[in-house]
PDB file of N, CA and C in Angstrom:
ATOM      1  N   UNK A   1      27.339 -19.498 -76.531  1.00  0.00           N
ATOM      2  CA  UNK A   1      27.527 -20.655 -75.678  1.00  0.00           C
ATOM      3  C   UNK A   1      26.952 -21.888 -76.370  1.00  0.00           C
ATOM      4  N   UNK A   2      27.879 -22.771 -76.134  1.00  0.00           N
ATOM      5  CA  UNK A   2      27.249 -24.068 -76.490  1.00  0.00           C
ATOM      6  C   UNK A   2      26.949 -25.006 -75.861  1.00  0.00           C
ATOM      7  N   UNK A   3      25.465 -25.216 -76.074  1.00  0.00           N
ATOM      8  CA  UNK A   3      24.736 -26.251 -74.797  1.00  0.00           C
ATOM      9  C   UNK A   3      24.882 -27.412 -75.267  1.00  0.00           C
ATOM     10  N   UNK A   4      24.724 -28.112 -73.585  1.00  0.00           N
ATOM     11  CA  UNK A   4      25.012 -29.848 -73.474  1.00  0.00           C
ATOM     12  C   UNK A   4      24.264 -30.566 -74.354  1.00  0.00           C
ATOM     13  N   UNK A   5      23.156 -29.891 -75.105  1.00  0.00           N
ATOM     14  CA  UNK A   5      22.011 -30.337 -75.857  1.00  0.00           C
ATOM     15  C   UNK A   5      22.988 -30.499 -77.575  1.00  0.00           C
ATOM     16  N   UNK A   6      23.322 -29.440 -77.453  1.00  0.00           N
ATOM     17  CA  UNK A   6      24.501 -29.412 -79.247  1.00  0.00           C
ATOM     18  C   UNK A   6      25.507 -29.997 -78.584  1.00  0.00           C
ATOM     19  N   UNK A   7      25.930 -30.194 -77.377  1.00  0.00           N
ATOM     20  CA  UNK A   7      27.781 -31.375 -77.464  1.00  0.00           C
ATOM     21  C   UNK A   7      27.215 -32.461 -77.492  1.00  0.00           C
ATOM     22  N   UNK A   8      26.152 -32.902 -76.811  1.00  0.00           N
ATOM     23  CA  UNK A   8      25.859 -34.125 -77.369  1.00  0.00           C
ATOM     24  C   UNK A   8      25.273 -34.832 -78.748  1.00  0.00           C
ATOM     25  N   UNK A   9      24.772 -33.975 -79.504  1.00  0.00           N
ATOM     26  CA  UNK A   9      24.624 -34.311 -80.681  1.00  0.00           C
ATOM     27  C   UNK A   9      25.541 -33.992 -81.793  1.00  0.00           C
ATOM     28  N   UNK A  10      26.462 -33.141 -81.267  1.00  0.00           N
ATOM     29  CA  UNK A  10      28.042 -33.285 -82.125  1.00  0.00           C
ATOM     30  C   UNK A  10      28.569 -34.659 -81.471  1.00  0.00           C
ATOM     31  N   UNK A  11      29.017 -34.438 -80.221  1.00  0.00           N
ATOM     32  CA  UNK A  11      29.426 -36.113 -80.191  1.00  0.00           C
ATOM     33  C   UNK A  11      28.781 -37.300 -80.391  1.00  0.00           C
ATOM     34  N   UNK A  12      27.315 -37.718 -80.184  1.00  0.00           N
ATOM     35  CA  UNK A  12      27.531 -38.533 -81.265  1.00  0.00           C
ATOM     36  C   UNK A  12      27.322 -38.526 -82.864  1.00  0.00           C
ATOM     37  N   UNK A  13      27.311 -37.679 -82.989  1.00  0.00           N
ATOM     38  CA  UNK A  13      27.698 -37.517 -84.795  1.00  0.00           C
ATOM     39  C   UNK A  13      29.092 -37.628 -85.204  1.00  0.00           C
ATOM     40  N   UNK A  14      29.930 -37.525 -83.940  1.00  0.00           N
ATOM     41  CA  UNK A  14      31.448 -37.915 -84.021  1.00  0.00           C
ATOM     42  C   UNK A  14      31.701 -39.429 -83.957  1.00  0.00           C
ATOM     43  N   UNK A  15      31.104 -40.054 -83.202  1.00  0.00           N
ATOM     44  CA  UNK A  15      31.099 -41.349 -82.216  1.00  0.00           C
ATOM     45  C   UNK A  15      30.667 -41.972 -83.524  1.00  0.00           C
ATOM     46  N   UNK A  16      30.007 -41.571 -83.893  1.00  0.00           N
ATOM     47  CA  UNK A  16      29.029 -42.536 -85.643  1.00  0.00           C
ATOM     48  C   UNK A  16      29.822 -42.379 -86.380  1.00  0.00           C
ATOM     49  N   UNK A  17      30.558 -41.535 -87.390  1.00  0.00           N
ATOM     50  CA  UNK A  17      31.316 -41.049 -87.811  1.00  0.00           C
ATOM     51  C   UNK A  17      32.577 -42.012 -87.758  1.00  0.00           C
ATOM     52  N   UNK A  18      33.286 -42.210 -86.298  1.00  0.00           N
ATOM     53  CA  UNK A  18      34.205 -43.343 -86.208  1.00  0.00           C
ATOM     54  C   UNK A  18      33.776 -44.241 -86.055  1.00  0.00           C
ATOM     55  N   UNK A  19      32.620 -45.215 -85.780  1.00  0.00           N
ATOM     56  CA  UNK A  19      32.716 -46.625 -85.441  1.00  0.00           C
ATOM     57  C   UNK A  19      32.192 -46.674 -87.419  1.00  0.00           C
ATOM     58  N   UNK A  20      31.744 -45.676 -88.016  1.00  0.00           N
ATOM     59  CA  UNK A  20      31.841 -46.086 -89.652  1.00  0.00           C
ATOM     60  C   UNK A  20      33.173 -46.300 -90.089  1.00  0.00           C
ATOM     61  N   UNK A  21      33.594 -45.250 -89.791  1.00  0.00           N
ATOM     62  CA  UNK A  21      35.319 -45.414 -90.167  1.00  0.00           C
ATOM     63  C   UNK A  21      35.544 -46.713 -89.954  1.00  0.00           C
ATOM     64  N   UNK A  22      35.808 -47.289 -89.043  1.00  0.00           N
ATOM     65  CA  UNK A  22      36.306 -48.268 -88.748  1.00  0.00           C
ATOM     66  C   UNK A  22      35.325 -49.548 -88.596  1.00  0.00           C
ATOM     67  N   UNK A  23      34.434 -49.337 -89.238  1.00  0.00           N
ATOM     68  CA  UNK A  23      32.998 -50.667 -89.595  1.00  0.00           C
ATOM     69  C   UNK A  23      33.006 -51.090 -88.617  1.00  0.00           C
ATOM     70  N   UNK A  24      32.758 -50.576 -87.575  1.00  0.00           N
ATOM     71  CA  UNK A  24      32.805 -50.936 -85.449  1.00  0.00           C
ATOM     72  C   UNK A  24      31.222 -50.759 -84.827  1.00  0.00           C
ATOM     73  N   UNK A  25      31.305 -51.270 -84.003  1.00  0.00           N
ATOM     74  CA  UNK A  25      30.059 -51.304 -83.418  1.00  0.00           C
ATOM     75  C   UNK A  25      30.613 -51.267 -82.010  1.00  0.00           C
ATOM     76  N   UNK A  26      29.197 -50.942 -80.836  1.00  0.00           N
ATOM     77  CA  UNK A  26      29.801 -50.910 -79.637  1.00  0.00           C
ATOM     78  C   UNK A  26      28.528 -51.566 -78.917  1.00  0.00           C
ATOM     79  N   UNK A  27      29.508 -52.730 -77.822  1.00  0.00           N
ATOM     80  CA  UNK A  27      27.295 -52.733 -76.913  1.00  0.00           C
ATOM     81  C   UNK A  27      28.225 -52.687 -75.266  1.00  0.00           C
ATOM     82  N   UNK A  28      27.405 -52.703 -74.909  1.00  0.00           N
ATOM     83  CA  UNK A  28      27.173 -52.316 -73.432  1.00  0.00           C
ATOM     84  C   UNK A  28      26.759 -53.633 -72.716  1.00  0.00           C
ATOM     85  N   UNK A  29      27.373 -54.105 -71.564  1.00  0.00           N
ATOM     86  CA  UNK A  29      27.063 -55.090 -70.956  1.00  0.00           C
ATOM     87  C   UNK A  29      27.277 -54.814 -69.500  1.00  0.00           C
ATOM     88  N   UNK A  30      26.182 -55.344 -68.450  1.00  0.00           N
ATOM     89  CA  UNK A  30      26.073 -54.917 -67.385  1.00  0.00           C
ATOM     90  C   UNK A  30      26.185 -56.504 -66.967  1.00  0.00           C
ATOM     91  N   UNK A  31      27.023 -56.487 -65.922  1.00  0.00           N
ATOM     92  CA  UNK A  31      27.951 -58.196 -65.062  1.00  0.00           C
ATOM     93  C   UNK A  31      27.598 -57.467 -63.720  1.00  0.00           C
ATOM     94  N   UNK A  32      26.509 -58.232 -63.253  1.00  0.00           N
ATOM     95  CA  UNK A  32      26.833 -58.209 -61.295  1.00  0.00           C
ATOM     96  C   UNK A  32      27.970 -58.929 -60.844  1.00  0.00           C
ATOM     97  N   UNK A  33      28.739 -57.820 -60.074  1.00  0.00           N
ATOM     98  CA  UNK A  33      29.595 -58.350 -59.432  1.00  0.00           C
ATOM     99  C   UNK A  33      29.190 -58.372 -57.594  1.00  0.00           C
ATOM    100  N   UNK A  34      30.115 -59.378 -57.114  1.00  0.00           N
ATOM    101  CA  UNK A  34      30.012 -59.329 -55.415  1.00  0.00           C
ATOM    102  C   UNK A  34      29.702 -57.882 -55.172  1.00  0.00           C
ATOM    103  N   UNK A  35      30.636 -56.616 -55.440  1.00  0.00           N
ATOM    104  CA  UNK A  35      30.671 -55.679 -54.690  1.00  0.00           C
ATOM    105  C   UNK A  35      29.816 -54.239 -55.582  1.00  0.00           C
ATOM    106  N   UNK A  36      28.974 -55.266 -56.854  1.00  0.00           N
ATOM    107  CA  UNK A  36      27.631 -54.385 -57.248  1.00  0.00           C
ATOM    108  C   UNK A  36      27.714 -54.537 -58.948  1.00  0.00           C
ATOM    109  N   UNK A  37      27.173 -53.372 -59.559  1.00  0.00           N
ATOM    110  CA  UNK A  37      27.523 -53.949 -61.097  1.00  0.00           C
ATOM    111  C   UNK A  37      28.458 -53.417 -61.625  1.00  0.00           C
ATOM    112  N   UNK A  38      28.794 -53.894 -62.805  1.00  0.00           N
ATOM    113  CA  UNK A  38      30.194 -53.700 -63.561  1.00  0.00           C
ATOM    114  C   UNK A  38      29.500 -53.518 -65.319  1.00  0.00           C
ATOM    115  N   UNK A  39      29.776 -51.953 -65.632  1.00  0.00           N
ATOM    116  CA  UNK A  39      30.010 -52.190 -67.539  1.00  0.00           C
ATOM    117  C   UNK A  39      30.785 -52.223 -68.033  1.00  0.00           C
ATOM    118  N   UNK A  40      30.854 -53.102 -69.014  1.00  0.00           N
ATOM    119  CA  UNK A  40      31.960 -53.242 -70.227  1.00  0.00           C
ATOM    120  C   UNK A  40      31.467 -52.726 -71.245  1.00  0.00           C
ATOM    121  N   UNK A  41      32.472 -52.259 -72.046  1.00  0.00           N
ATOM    122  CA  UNK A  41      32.084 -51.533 -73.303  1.00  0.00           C
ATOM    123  C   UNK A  41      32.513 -52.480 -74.519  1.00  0.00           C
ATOM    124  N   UNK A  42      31.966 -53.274 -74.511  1.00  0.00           N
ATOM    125  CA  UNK A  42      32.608 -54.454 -76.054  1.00  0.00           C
ATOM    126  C   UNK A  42      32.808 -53.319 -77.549  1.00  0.00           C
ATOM    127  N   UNK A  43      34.085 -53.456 -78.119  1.00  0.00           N
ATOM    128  CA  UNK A  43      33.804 -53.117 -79.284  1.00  0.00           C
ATOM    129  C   UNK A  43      33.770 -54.108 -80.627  1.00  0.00           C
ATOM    130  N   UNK A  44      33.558 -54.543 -81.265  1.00  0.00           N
ATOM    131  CA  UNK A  44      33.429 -55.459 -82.306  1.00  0.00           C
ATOM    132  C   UNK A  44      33.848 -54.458 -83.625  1.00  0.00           C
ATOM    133  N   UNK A  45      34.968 -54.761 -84.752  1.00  0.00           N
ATOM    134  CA  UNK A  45      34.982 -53.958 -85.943  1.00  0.00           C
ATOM    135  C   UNK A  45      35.204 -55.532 -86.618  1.00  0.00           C
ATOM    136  N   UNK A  46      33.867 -55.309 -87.778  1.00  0.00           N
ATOM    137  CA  UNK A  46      33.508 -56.152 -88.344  1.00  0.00           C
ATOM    138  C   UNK A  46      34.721 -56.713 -89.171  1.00  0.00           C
ATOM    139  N   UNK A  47      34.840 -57.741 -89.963  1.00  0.00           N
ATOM    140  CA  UNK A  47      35.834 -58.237 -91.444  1.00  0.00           C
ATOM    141  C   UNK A  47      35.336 -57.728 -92.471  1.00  0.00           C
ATOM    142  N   UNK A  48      36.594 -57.034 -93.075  1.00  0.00           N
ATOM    143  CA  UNK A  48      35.953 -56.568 -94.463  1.00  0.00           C
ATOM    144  C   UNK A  48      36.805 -57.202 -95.892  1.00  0.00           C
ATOM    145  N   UNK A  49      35.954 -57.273 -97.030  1.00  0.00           N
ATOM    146  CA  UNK A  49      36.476 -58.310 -97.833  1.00  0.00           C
ATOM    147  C   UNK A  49      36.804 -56.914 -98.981  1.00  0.00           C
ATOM    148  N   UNK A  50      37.276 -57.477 -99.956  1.00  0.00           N
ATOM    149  CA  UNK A  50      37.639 -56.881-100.715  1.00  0.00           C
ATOM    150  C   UNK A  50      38.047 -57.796-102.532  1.00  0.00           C
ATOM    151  N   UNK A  51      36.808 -58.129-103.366  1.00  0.00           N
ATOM    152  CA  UNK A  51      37.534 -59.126-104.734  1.00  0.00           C
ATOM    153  C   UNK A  51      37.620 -60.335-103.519  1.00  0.00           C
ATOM    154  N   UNK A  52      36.638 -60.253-102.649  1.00  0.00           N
ATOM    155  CA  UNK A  52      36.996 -61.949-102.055  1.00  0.00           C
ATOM    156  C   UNK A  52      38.175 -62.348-101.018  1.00  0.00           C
ATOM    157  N   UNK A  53      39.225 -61.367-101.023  1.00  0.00           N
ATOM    158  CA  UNK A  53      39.974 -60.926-100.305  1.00  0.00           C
ATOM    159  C   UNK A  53      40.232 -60.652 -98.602  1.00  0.00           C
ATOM    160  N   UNK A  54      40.424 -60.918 -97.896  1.00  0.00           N
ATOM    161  CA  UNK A  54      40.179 -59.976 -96.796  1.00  0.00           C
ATOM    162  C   UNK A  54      41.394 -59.212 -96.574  1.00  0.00           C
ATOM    163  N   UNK A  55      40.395 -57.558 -96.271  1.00  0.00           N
ATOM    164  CA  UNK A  55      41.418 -56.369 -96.273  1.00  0.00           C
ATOM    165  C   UNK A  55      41.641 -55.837 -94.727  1.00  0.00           C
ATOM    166  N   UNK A  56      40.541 -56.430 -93.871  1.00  0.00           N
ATOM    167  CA  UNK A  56      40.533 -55.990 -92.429  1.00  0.00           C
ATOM    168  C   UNK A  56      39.966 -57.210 -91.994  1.00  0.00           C
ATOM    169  N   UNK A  57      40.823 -57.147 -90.476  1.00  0.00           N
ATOM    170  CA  UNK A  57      40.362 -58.562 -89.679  1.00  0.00           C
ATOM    171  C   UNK A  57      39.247 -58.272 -88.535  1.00  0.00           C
ATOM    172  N   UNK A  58      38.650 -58.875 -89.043  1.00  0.00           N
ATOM    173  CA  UNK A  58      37.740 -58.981 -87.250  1.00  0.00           C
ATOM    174  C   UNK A  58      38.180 -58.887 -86.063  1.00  0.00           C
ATOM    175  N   UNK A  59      37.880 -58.591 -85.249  1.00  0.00           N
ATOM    176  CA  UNK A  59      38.250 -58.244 -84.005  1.00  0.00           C
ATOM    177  C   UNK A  59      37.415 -57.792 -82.819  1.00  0.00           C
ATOM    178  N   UNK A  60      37.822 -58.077 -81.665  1.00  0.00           N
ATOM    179  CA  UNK A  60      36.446 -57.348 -80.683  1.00  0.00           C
ATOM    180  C   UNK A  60      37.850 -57.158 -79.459  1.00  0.00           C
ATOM    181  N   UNK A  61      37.851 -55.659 -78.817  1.00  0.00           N
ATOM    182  CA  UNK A  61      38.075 -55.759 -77.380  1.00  0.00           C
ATOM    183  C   UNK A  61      37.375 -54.748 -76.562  1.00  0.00           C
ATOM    184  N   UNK A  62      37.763 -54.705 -75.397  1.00  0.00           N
ATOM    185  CA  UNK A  62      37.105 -53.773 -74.329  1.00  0.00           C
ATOM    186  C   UNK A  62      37.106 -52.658 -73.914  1.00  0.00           C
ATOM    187  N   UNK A  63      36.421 -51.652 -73.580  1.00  0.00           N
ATOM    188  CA  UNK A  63      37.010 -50.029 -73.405  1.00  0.00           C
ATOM    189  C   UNK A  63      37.078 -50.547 -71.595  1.00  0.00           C
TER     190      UNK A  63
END
């Protein structure tokens, strides 16, 4: 059997794994709303250059 203790440290060793892949980052933001709070999951994947170049664009959206 595999405990919640090893899925969570396979997933995030997965979760790391892709936001490298994809030079991404993730934050967490908590917005009170009228009817209580609200998270967003921002993702940001950085610009990457290449010879001065750019080979990937910046970007940020929301989960």
């Amino acid at each position: 059997m595999i405990t919640v203790k090893d899925r969570e440290k396979e997933f995030r060793k997965d979760l790391a794994a892709l936001l490298a892949k994809h030079d991404a980052d993730i934050h967490i933001d908590n917005k009170s709303r009228a009817f209580g709070n609200v998270y967003f999951i921002q993702v940001s994947l950085d610009g990457v250059y290449k010879d001065n170049d750019l080979v990937r664009e910046y970007g940020e959206f929301e989960l």
